[in-house]
PDB file of N, CA and C in Angstrom:
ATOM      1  N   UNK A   1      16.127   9.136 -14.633  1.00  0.00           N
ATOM      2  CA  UNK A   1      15.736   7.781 -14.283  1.00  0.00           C
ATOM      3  C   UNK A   1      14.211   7.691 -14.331  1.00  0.00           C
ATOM      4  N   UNK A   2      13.920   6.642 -15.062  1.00  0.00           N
ATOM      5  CA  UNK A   2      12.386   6.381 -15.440  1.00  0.00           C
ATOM      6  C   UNK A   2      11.829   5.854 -13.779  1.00  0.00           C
ATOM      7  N   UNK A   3      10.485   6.182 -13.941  1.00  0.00           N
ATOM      8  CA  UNK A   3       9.761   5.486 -12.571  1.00  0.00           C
ATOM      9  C   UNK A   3       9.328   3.572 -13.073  1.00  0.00           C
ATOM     10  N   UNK A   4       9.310   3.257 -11.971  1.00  0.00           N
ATOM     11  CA  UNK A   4       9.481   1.693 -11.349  1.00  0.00           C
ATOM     12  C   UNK A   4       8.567   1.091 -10.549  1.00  0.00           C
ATOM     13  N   UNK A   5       7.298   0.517 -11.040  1.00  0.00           N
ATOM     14  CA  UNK A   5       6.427  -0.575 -10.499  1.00  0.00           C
ATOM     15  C   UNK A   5       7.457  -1.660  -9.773  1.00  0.00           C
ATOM     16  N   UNK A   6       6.564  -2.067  -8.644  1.00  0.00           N
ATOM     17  CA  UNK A   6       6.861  -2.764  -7.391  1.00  0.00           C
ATOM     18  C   UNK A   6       5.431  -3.367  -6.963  1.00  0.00           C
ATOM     19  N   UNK A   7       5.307  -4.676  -7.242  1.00  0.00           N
ATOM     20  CA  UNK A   7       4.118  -5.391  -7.109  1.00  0.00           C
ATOM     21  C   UNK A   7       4.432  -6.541  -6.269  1.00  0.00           C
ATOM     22  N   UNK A   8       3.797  -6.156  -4.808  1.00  0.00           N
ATOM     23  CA  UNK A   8       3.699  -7.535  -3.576  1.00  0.00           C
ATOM     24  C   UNK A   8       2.495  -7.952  -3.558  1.00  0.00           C
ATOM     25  N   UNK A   9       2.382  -9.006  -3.668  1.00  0.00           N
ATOM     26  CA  UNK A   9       1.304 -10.196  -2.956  1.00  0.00           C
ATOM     27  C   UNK A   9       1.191 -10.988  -1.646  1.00  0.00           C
ATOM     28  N   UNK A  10       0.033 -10.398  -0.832  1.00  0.00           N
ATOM     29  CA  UNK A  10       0.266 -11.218   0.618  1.00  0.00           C
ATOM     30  C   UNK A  10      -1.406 -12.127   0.310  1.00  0.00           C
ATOM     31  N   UNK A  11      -1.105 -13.369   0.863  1.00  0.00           N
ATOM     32  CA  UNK A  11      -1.795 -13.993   1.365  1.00  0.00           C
ATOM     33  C   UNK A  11      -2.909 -13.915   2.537  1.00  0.00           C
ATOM     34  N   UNK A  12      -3.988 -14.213   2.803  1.00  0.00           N
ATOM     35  CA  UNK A  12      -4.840 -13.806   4.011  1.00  0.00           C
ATOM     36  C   UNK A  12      -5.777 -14.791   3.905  1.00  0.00           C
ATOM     37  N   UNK A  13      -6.331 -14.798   4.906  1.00  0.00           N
ATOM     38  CA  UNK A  13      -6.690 -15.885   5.862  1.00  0.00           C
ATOM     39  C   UNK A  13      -8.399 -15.320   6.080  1.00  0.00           C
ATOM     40  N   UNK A  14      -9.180 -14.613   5.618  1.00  0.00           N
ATOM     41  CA  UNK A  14     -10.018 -13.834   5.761  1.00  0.00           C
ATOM     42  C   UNK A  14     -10.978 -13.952   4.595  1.00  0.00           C
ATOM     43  N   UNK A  15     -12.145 -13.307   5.063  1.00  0.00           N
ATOM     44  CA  UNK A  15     -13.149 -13.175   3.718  1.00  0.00           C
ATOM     45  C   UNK A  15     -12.583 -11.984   3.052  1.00  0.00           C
ATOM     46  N   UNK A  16     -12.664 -11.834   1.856  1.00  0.00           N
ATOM     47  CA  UNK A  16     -12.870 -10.750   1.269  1.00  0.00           C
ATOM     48  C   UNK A  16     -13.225  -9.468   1.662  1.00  0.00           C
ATOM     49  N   UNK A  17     -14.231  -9.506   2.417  1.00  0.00           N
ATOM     50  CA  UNK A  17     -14.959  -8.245   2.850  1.00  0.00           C
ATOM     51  C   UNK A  17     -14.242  -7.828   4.524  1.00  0.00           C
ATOM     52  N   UNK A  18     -13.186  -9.260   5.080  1.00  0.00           N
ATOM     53  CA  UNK A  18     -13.024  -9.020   6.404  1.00  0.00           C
ATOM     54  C   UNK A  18     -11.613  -8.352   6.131  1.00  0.00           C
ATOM     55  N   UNK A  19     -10.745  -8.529   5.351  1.00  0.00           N
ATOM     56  CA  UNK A  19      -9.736  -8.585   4.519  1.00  0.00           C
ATOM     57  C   UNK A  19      -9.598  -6.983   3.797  1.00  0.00           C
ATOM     58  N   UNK A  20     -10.589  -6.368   3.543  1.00  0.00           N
ATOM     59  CA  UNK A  20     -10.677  -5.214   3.372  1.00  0.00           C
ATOM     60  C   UNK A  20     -10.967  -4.408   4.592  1.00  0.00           C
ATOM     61  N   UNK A  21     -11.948  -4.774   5.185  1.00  0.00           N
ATOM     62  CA  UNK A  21     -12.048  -3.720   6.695  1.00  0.00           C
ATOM     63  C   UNK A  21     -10.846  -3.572   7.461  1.00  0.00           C
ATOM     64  N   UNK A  22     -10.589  -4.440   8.012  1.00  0.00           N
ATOM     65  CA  UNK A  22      -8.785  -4.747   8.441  1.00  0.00           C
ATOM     66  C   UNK A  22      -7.611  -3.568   7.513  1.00  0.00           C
ATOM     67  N   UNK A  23      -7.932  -3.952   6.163  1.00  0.00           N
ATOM     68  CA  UNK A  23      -7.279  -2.575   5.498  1.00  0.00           C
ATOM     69  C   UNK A  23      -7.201  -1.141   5.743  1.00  0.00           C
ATOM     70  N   UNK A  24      -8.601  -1.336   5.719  1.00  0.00           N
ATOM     71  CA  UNK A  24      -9.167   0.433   5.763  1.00  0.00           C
ATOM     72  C   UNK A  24      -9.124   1.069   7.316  1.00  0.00           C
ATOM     73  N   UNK A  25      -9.454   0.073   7.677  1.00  0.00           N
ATOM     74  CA  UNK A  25      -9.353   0.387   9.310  1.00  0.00           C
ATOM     75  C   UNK A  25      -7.837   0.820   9.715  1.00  0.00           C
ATOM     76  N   UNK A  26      -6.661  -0.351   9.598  1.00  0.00           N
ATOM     77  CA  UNK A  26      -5.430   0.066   9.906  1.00  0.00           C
ATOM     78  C   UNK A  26      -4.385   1.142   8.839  1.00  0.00           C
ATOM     79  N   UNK A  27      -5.179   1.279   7.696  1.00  0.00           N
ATOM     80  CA  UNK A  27      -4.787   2.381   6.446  1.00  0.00           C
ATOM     81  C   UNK A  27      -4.849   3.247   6.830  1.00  0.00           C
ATOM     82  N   UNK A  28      -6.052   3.798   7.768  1.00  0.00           N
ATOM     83  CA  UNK A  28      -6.128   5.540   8.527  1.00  0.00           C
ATOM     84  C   UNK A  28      -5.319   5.341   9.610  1.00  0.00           C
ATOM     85  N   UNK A  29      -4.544   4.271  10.288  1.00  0.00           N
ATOM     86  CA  UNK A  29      -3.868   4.472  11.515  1.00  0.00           C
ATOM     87  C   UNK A  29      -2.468   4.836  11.070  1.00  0.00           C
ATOM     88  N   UNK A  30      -2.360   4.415   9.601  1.00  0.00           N
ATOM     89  CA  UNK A  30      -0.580   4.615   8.662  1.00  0.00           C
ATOM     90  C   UNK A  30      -0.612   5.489   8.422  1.00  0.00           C
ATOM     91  N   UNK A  31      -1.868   6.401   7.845  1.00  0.00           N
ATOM     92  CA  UNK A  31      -1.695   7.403   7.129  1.00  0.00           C
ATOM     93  C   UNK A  31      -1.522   8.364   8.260  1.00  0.00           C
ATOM     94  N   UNK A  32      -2.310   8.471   9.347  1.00  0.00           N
ATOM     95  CA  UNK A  32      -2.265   9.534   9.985  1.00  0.00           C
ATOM     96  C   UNK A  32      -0.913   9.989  10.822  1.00  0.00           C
ATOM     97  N   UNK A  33      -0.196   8.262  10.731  1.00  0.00           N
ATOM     98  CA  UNK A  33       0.858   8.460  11.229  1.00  0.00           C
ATOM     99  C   UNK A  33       2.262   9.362  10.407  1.00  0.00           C
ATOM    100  N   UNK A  34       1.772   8.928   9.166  1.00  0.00           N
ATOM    101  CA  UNK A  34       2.821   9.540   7.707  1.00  0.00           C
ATOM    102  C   UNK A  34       2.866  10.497   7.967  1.00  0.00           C
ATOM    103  N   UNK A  35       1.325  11.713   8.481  1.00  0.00           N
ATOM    104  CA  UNK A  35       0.832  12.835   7.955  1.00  0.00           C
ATOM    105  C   UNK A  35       1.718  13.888   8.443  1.00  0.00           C
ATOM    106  N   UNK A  36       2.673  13.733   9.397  1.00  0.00           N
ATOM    107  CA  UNK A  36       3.851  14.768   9.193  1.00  0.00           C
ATOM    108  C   UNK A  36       5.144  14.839   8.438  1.00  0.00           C
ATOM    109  N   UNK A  37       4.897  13.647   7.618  1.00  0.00           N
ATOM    110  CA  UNK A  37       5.991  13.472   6.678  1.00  0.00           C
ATOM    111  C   UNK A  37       5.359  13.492   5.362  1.00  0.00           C
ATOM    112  N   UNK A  38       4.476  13.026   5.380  1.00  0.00           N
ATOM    113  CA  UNK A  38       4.221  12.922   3.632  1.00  0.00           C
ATOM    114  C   UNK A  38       2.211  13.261   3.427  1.00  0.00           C
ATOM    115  N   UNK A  39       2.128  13.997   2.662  1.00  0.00           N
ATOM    116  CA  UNK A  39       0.532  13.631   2.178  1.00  0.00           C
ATOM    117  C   UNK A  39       0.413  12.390   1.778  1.00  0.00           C
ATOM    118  N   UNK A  40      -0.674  11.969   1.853  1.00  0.00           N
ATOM    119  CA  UNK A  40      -1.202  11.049   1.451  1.00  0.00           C
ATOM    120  C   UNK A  40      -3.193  10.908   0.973  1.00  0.00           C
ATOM    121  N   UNK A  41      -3.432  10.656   0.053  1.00  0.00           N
ATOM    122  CA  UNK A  41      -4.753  10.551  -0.603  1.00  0.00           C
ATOM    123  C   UNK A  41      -5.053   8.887  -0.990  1.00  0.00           C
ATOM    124  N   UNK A  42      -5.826   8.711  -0.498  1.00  0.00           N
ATOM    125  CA  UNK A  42      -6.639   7.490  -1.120  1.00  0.00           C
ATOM    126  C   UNK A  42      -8.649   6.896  -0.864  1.00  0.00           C
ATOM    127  N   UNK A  43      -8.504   6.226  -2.021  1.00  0.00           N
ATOM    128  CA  UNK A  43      -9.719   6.035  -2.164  1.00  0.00           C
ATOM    129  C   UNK A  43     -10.089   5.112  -2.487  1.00  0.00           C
ATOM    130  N   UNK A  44     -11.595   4.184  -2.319  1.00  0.00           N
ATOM    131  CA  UNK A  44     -11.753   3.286  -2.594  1.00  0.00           C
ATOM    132  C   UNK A  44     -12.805   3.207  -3.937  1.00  0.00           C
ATOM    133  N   UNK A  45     -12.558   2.168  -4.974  1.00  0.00           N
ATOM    134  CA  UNK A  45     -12.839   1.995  -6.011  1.00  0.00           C
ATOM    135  C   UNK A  45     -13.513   0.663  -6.069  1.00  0.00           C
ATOM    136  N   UNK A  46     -14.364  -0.062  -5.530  1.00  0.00           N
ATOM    137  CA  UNK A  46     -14.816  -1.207  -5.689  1.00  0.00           C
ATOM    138  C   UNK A  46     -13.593  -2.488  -4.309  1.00  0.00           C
ATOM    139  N   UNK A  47     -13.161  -3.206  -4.629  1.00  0.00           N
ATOM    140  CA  UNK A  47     -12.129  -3.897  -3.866  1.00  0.00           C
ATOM    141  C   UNK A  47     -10.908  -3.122  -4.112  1.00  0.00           C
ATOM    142  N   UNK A  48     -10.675  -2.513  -4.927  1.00  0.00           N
ATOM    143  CA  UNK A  48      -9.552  -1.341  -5.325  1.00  0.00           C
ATOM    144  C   UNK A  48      -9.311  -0.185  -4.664  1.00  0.00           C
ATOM    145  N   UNK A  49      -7.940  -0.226  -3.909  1.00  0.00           N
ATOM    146  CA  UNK A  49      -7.649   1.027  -3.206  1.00  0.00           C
ATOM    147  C   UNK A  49      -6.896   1.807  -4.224  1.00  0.00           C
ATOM    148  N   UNK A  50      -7.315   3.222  -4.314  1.00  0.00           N
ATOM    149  CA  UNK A  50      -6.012   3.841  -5.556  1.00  0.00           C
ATOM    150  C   UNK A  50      -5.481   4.750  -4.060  1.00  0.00           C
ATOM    151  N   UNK A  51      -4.029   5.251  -4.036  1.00  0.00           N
ATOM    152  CA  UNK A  51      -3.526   5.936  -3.401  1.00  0.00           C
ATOM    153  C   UNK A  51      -2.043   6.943  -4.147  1.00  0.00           C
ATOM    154  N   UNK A  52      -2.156   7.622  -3.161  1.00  0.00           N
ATOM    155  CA  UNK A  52      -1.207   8.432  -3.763  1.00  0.00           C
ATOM    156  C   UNK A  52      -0.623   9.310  -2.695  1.00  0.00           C
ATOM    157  N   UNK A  53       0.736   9.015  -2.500  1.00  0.00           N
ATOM    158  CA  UNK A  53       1.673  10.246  -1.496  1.00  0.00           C
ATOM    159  C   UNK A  53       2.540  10.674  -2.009  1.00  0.00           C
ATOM    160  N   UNK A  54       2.910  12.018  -1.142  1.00  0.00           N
ATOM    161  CA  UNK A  54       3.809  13.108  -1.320  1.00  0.00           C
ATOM    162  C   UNK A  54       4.586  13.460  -0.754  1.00  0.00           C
ATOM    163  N   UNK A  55       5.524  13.608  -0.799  1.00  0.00           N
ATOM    164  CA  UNK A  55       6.926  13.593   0.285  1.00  0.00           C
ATOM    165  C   UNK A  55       8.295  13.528  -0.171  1.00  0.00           C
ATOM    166  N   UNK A  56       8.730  15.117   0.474  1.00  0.00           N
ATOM    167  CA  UNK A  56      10.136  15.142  -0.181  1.00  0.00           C
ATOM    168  C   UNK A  56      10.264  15.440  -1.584  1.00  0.00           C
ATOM    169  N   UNK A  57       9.231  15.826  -2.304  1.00  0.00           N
ATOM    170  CA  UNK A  57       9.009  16.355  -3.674  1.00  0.00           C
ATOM    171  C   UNK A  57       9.269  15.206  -4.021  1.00  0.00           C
ATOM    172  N   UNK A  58       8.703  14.041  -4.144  1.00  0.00           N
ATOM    173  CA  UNK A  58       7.949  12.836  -4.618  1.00  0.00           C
ATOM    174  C   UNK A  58       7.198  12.312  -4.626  1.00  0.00           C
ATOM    175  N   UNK A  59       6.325  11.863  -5.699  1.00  0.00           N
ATOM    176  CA  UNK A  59       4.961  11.001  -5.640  1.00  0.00           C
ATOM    177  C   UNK A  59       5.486  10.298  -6.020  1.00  0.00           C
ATOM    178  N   UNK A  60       4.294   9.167  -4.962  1.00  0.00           N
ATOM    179  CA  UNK A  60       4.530   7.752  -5.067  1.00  0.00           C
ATOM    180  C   UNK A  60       2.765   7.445  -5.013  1.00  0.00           C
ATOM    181  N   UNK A  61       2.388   6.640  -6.414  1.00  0.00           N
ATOM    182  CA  UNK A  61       1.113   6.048  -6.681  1.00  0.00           C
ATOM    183  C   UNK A  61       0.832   4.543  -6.895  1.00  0.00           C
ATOM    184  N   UNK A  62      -0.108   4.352  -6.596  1.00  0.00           N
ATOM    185  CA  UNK A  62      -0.670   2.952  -6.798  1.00  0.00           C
ATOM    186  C   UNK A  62      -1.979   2.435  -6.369  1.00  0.00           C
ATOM    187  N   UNK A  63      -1.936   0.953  -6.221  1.00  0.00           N
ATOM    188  CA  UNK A  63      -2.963   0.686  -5.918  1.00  0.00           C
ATOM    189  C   UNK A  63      -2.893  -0.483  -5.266  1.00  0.00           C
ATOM    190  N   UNK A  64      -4.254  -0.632  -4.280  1.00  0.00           N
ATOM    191  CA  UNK A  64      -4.043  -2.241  -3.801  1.00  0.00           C
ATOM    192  C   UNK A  64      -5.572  -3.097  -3.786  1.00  0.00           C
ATOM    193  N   UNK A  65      -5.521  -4.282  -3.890  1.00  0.00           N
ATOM    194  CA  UNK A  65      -6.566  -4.969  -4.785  1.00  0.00           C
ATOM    195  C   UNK A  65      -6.697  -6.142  -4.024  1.00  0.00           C
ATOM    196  N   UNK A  66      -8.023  -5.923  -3.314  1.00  0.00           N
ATOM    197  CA  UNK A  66      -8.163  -7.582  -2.476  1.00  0.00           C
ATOM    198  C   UNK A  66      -9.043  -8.276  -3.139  1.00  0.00           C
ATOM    199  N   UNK A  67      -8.628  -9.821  -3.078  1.00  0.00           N
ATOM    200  CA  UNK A  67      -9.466 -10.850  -3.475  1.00  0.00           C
ATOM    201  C   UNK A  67      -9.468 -11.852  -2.709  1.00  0.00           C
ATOM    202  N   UNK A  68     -10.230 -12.716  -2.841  1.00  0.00           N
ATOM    203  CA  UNK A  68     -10.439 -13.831  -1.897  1.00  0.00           C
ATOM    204  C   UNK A  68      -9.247 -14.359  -0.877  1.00  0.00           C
ATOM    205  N   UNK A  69      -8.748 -14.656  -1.422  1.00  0.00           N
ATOM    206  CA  UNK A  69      -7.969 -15.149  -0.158  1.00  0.00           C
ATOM    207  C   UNK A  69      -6.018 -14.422  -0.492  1.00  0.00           C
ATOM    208  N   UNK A  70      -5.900 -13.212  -1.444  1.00  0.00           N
ATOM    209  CA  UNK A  70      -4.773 -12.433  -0.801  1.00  0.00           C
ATOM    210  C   UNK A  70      -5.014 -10.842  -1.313  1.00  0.00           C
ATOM    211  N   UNK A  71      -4.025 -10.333  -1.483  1.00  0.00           N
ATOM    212  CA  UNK A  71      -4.126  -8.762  -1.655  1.00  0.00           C
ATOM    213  C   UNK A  71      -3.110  -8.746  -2.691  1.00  0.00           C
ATOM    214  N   UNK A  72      -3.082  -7.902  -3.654  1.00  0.00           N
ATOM    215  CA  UNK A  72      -2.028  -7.065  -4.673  1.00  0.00           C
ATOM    216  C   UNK A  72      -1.540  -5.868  -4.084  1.00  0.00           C
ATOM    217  N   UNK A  73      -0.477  -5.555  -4.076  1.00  0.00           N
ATOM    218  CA  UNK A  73      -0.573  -4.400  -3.851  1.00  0.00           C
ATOM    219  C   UNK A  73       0.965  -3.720  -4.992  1.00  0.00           C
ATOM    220  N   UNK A  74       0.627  -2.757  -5.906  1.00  0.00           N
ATOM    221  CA  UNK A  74       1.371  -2.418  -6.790  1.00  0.00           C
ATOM    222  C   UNK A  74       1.462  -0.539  -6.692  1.00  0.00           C
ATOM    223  N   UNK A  75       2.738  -0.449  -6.368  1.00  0.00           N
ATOM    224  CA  UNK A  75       3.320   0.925  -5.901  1.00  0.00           C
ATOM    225  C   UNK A  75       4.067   1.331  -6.963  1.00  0.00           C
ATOM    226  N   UNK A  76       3.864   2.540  -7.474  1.00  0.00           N
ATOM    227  CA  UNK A  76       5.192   2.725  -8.395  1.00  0.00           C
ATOM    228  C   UNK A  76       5.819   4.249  -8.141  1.00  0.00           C
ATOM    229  N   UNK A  77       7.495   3.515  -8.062  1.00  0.00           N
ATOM    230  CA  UNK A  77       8.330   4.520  -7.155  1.00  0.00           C
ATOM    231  C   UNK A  77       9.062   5.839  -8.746  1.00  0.00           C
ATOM    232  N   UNK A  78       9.126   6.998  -8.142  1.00  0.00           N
ATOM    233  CA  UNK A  78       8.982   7.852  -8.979  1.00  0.00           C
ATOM    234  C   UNK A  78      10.973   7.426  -9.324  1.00  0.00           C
ATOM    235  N   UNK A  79      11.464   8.084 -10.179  1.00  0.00           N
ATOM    236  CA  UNK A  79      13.194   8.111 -10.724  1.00  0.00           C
ATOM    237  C   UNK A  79      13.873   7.973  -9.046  1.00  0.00           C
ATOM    238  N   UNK A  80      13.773   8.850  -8.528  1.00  0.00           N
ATOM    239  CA  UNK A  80      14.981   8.846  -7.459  1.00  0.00           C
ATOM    240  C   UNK A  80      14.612   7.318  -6.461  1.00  0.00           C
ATOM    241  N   UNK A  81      13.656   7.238  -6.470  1.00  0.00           N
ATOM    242  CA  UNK A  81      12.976   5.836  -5.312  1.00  0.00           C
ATOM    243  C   UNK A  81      13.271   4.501  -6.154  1.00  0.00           C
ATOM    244  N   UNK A  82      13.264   4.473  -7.204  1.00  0.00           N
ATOM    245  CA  UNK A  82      13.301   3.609  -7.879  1.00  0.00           C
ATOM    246  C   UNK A  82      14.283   2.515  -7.713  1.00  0.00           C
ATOM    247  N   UNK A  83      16.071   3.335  -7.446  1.00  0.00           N
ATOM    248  CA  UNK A  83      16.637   2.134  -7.350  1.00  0.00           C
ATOM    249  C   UNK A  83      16.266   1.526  -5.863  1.00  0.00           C
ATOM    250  N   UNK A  84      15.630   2.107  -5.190  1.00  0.00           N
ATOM    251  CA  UNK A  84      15.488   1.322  -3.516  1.00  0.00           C
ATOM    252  C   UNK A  84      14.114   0.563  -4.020  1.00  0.00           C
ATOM    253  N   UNK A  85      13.604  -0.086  -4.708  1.00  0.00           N
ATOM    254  CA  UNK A  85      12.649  -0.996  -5.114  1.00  0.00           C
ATOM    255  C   UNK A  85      12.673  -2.388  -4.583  1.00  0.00           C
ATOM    256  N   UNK A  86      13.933  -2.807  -4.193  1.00  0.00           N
ATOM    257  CA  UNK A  86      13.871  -4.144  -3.590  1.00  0.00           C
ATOM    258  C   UNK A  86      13.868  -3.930  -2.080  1.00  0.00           C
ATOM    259  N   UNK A  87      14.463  -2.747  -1.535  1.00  0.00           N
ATOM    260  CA  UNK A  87      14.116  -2.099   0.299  1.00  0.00           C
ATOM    261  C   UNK A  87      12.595  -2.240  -0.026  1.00  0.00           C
ATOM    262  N   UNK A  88      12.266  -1.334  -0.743  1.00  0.00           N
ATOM    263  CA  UNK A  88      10.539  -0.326  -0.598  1.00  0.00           C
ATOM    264  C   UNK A  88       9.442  -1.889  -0.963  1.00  0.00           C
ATOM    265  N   UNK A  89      10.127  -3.141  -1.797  1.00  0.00           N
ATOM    266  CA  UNK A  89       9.295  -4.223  -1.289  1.00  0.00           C
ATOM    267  C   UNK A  89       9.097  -4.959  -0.125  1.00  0.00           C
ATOM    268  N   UNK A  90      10.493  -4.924   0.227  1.00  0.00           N
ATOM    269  CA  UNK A  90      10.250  -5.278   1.927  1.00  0.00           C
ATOM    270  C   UNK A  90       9.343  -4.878   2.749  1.00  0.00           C
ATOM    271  N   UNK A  91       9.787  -3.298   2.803  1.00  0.00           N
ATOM    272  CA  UNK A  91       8.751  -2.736   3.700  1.00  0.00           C
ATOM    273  C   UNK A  91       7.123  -2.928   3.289  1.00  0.00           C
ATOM    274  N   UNK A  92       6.980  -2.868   2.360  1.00  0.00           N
ATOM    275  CA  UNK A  92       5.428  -3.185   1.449  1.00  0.00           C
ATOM    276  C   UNK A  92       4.953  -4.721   2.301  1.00  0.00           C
ATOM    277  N   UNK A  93       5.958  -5.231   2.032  1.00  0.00           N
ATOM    278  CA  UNK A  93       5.426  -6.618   2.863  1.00  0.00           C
ATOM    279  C   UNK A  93       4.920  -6.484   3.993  1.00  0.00           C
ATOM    280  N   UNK A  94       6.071  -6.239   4.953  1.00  0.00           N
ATOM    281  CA  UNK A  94       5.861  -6.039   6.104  1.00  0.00           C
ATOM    282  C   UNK A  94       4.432  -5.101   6.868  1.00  0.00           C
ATOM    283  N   UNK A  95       4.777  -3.794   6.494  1.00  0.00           N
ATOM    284  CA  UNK A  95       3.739  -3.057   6.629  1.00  0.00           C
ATOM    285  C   UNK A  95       2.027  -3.794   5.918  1.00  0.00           C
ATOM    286  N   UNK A  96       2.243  -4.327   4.630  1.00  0.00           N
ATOM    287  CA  UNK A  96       0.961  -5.311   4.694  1.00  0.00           C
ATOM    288  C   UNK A  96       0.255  -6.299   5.612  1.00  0.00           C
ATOM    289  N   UNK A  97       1.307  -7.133   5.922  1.00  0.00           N
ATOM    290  CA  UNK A  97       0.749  -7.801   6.540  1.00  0.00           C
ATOM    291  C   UNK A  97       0.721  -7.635   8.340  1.00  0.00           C
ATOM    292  N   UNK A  98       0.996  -6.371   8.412  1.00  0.00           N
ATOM    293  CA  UNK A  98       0.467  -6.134   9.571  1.00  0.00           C
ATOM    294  C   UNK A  98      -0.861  -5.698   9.440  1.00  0.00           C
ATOM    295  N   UNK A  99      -0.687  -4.448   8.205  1.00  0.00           N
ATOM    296  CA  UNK A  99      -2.538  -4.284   8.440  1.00  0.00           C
ATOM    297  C   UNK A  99      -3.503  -5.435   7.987  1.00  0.00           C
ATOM    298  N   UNK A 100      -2.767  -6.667   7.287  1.00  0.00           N
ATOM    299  CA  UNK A 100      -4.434  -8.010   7.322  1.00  0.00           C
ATOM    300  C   UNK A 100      -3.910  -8.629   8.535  1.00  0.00           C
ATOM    301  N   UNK A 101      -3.365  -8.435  10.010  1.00  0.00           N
ATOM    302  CA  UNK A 101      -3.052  -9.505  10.629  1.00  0.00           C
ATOM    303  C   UNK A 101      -4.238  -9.635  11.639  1.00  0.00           C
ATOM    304  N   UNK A 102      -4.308 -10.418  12.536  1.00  0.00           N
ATOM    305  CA  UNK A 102      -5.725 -10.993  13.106  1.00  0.00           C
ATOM    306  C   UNK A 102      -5.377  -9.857  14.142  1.00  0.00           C
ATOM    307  N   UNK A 103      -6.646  -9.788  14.666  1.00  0.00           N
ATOM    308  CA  UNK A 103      -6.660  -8.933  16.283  1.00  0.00           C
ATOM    309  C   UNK A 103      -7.892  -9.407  16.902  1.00  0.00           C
TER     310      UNK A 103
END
């Protein structure tokens, strides 16, 4: 089974630059939480997050991309993850828009 792009778009309410801090800020509170289940690597590239985890002898890569007023975020699930692509958007949602939500 071939691997499978999964591309969500959330909306936000934020500048650009507030819209990313909010990211990065609650991105180390996910990751660190993953970190007994899965590696995880990411980095920032301009408004471009590239990331990449490991878990269960699977990578899962992508990237997420803020602009003015929402976010991209495009994951692509390796053969076995693939058919759960319409679950693994849900959660993409969800888990997004908690990390742009106000505090």
């Amino acid at each position: 089974m071939s691997s499978r792009p999964v591309t969500v778009t959330l909306s936000h309410e934020h500048t650009k630059e507030e819209a990313r801090r909010r990211l990065d800020e609650n991105l180390d509170k996910l990751t660190s939480q993953l970190g007994s289940v899965a590696k995880v690597e990411h980095e920032w590239s301009g408004d471009t997050l590239n990331f990449r985890a490991r878990a269960m002898m699977q990578t899962v890569t992508g990237d997420l991309t803020v602009f003015d007023d929402h976010v991209r975020i495009t994951v692509v699930l390796p053969g076995l993850l693939a058919g759960m692509a319409e679950k693994v958007s849900g959660n993409i949602r969800k888990q997004g828009q908690i990390l742009l939500e106000k505090k």
